[in-house]
N, C-alpha and C. Protein backbone atom coordinates (compact mmCIF):
# COMPACT_ATOMS: atom_id res chain seq x y z
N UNK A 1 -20.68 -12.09 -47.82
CA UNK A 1 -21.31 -10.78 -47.88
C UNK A 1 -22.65 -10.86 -47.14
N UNK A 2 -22.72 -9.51 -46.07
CA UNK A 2 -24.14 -10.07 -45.81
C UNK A 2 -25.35 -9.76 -46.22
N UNK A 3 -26.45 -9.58 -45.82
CA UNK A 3 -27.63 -9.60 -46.74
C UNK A 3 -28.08 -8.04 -46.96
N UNK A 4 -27.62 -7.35 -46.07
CA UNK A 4 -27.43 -5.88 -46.34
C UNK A 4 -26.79 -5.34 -47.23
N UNK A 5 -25.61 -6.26 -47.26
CA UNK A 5 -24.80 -5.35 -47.90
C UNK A 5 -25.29 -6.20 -49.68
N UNK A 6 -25.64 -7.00 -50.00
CA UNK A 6 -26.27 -7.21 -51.06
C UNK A 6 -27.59 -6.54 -51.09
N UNK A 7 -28.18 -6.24 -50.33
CA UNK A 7 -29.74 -5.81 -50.96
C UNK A 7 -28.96 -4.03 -51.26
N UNK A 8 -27.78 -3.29 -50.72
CA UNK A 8 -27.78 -2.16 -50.55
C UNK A 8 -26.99 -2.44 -52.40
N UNK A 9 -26.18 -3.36 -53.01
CA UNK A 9 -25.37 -3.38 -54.21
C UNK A 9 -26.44 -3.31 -55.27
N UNK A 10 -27.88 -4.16 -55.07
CA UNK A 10 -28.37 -4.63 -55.85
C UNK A 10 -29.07 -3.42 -56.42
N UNK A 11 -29.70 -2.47 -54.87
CA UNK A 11 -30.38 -1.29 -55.11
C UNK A 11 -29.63 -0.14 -55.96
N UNK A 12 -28.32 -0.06 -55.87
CA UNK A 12 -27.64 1.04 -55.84
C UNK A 12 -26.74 0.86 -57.09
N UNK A 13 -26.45 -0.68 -57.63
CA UNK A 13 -25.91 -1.18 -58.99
C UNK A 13 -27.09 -1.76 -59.52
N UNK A 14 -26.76 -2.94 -59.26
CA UNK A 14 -27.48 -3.58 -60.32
C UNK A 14 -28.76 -3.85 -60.91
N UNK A 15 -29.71 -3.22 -59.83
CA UNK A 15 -31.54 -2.97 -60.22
C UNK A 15 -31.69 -1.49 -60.83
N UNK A 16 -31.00 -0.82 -60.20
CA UNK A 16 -30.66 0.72 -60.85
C UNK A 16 -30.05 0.86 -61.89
N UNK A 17 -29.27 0.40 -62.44
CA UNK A 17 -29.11 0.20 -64.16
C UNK A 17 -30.29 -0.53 -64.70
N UNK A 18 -30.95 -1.51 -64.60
CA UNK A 18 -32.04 -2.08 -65.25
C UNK A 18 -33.47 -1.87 -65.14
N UNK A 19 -33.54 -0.93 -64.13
CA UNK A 19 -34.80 -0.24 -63.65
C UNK A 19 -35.28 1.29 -63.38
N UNK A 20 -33.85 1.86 -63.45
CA UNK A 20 -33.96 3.67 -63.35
C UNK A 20 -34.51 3.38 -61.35
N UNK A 21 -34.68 4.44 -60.95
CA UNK A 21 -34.46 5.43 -59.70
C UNK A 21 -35.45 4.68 -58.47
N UNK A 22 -35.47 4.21 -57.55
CA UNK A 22 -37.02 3.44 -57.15
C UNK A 22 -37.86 4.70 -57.51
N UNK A 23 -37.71 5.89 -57.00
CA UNK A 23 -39.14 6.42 -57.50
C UNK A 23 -39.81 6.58 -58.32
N UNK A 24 -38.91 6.54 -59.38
CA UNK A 24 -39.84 6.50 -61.40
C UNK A 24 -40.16 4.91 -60.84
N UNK A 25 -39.40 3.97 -60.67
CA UNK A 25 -39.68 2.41 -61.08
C UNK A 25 -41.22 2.57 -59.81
N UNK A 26 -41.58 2.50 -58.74
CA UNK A 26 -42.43 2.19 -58.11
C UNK A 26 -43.57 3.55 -58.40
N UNK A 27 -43.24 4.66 -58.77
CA UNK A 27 -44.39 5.47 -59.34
C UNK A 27 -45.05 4.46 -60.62
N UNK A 28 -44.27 4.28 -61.76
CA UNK A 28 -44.84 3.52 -62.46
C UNK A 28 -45.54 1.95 -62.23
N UNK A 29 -44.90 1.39 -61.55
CA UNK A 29 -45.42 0.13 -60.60
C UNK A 29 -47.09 0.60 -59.95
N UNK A 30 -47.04 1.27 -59.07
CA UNK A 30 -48.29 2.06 -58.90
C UNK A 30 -49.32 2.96 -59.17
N UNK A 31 -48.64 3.06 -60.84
CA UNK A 31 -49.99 3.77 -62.07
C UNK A 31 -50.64 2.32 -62.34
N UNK A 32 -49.33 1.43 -62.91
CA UNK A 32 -50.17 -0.09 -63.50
C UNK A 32 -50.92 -0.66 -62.22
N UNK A 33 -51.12 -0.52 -61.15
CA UNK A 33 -51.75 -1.25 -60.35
C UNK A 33 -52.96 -0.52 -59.98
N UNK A 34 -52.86 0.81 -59.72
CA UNK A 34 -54.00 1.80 -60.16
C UNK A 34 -54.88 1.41 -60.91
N UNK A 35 -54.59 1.17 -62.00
CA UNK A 35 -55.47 1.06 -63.17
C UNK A 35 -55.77 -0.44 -63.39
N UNK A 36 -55.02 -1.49 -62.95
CA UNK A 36 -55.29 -2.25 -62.78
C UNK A 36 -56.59 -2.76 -61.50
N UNK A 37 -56.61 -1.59 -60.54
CA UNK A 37 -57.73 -1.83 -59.49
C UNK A 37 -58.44 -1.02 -59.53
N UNK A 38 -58.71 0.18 -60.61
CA UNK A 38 -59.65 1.02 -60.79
C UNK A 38 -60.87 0.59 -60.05
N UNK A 39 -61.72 -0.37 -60.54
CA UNK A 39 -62.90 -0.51 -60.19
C UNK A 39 -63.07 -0.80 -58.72
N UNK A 40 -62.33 -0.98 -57.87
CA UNK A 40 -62.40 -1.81 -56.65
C UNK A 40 -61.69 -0.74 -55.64
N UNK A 41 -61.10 0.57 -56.22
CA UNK A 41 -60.80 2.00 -55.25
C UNK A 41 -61.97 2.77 -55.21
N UNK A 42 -62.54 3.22 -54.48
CA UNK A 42 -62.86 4.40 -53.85
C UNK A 42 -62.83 5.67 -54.39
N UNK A 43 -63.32 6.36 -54.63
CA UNK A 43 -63.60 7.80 -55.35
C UNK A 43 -62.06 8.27 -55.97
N UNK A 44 -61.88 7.77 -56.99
CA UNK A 44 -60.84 8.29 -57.75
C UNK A 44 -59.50 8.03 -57.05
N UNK A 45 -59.27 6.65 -55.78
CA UNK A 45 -58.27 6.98 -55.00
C UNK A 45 -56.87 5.90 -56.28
N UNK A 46 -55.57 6.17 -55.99
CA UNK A 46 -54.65 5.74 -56.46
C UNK A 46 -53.83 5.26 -55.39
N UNK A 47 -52.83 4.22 -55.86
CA UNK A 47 -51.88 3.97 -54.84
C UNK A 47 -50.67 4.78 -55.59
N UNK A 48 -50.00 4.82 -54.16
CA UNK A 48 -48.74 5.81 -54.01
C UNK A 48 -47.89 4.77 -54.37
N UNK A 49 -46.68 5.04 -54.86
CA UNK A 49 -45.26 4.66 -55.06
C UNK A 49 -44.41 3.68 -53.70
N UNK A 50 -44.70 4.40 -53.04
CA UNK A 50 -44.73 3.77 -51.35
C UNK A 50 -45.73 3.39 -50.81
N UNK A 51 -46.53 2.89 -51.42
CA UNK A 51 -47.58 1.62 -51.17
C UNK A 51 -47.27 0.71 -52.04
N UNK A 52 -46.52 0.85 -53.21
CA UNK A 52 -46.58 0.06 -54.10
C UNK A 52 -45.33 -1.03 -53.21
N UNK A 53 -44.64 0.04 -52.87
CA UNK A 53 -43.23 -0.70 -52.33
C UNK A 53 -43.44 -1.87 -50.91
N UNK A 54 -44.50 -1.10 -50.39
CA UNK A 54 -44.84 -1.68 -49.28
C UNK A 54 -45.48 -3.61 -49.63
N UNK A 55 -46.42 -3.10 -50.38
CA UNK A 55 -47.15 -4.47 -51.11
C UNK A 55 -46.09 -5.23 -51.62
N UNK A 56 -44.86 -5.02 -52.50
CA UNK A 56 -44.15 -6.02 -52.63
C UNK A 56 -43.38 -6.53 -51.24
N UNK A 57 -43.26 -5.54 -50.48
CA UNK A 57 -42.43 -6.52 -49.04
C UNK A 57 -43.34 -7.14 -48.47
N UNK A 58 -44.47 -7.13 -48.42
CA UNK A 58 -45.50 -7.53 -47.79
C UNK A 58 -45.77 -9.14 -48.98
N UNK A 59 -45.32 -8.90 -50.07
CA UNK A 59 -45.27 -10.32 -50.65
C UNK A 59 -44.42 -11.06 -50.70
N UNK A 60 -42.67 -10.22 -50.20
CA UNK A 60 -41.54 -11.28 -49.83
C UNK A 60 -41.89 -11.35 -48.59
N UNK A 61 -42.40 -11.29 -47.58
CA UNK A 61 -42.73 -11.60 -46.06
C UNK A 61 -43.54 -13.14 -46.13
N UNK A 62 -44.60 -12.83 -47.16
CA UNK A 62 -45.40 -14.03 -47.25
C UNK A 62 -44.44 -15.38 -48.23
N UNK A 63 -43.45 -15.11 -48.87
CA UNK A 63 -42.83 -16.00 -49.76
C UNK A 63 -41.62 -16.39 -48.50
N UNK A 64 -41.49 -15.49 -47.43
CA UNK A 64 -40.36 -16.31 -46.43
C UNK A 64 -40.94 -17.05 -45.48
N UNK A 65 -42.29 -16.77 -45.21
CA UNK A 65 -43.08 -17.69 -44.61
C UNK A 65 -43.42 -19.05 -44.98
N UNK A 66 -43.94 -18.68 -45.92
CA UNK A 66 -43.78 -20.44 -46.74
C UNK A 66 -42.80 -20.95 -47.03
N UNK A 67 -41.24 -20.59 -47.26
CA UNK A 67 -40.60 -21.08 -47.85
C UNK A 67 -38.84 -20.28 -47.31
N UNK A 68 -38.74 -20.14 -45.99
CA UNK A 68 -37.74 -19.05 -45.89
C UNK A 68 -36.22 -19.49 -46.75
N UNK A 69 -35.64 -18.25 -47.25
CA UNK A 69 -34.83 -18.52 -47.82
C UNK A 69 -33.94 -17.29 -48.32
N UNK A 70 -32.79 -17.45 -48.10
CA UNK A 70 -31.97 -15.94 -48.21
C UNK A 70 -32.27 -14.50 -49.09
N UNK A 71 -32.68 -15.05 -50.47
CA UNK A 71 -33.49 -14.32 -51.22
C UNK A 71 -34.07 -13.58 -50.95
N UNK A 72 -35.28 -13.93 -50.44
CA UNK A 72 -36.33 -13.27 -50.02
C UNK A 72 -36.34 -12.30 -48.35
N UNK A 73 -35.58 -12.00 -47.95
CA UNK A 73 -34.79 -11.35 -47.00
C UNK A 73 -33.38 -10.46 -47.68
N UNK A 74 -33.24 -10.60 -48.78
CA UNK A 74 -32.03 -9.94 -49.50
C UNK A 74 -33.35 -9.01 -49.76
N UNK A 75 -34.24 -9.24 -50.51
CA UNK A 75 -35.56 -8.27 -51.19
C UNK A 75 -36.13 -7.47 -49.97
N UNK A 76 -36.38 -8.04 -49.19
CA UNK A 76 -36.93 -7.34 -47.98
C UNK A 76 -36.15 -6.10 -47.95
N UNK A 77 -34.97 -6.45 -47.17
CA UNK A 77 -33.63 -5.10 -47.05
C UNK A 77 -33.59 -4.57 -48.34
N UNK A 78 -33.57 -4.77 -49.35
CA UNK A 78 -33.67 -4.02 -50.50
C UNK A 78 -35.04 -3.15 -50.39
N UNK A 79 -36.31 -3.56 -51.20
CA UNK A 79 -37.52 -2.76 -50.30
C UNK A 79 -36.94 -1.61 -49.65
N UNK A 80 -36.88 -2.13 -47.96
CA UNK A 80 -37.02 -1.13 -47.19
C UNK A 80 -35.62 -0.12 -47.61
N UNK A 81 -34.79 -0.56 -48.49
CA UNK A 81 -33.98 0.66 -48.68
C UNK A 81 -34.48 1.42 -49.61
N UNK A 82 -35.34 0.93 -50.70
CA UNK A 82 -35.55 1.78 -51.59
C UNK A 82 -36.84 2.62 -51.16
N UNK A 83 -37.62 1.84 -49.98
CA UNK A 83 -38.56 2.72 -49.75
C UNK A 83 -38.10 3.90 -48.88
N UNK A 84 -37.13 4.05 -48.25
CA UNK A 84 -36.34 4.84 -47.27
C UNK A 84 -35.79 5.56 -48.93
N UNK A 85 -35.53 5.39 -49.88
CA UNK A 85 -34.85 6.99 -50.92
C UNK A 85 -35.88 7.37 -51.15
N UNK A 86 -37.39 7.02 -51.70
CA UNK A 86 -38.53 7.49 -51.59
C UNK A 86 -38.79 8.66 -50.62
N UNK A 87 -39.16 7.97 -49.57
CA UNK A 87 -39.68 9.48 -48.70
C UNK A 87 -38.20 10.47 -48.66
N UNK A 88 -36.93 10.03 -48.50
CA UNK A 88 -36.16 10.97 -48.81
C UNK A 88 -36.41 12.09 -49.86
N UNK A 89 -36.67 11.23 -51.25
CA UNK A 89 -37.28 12.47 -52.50
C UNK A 89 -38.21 12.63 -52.34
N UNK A 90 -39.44 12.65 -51.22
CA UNK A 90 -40.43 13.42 -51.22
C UNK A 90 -40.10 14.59 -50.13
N UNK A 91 -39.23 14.61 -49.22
CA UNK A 91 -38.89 15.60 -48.41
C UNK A 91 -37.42 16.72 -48.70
């Protein structure tokens, strides 16, 4: 199977039963990180849902750098699919 077609099962079965919709899961991902960086944003600013998403690919990028390994390229393509239903439900 290739790594698409697992990051597209994982998004669409099996993280989506244990996590609800990416956009509830990474809206909420990016209230706790919000508030977790309160002090260190800028006039009341928050991160978006699709920043939140972005920052985790941006931390499997750095975990395939040190250490490449199928995983972390299954997450990647996952990511960018779930960040691709995102702006879909915002448009």
């Amino acid at each position: 199977m290739s790594i698409l077609d697992e990051a597209h099962n994982a998004v669409h079965v099996s993280r989506r039963q244990d996590y609800d919709h990416p956009s509830t899961s990474f809206t909420r991902l990016a209230g706790i990180w919000t508030a977790m960086l309160k002090h260190l944003l800028k006039d009341e600013a928050e991160l978006t849902p699709e920043i939140a998403n972005l920052m985790l690919i941006a931390f499997k990028v750095s975990r395939e750098i040190a250490k490449p390994k199928r995983d972390n390229r299954i997450d990647i393509a996952g990511y960018a699919e779930t960040l691709e239903m995102q702006y879909e439900d915002n448009n």
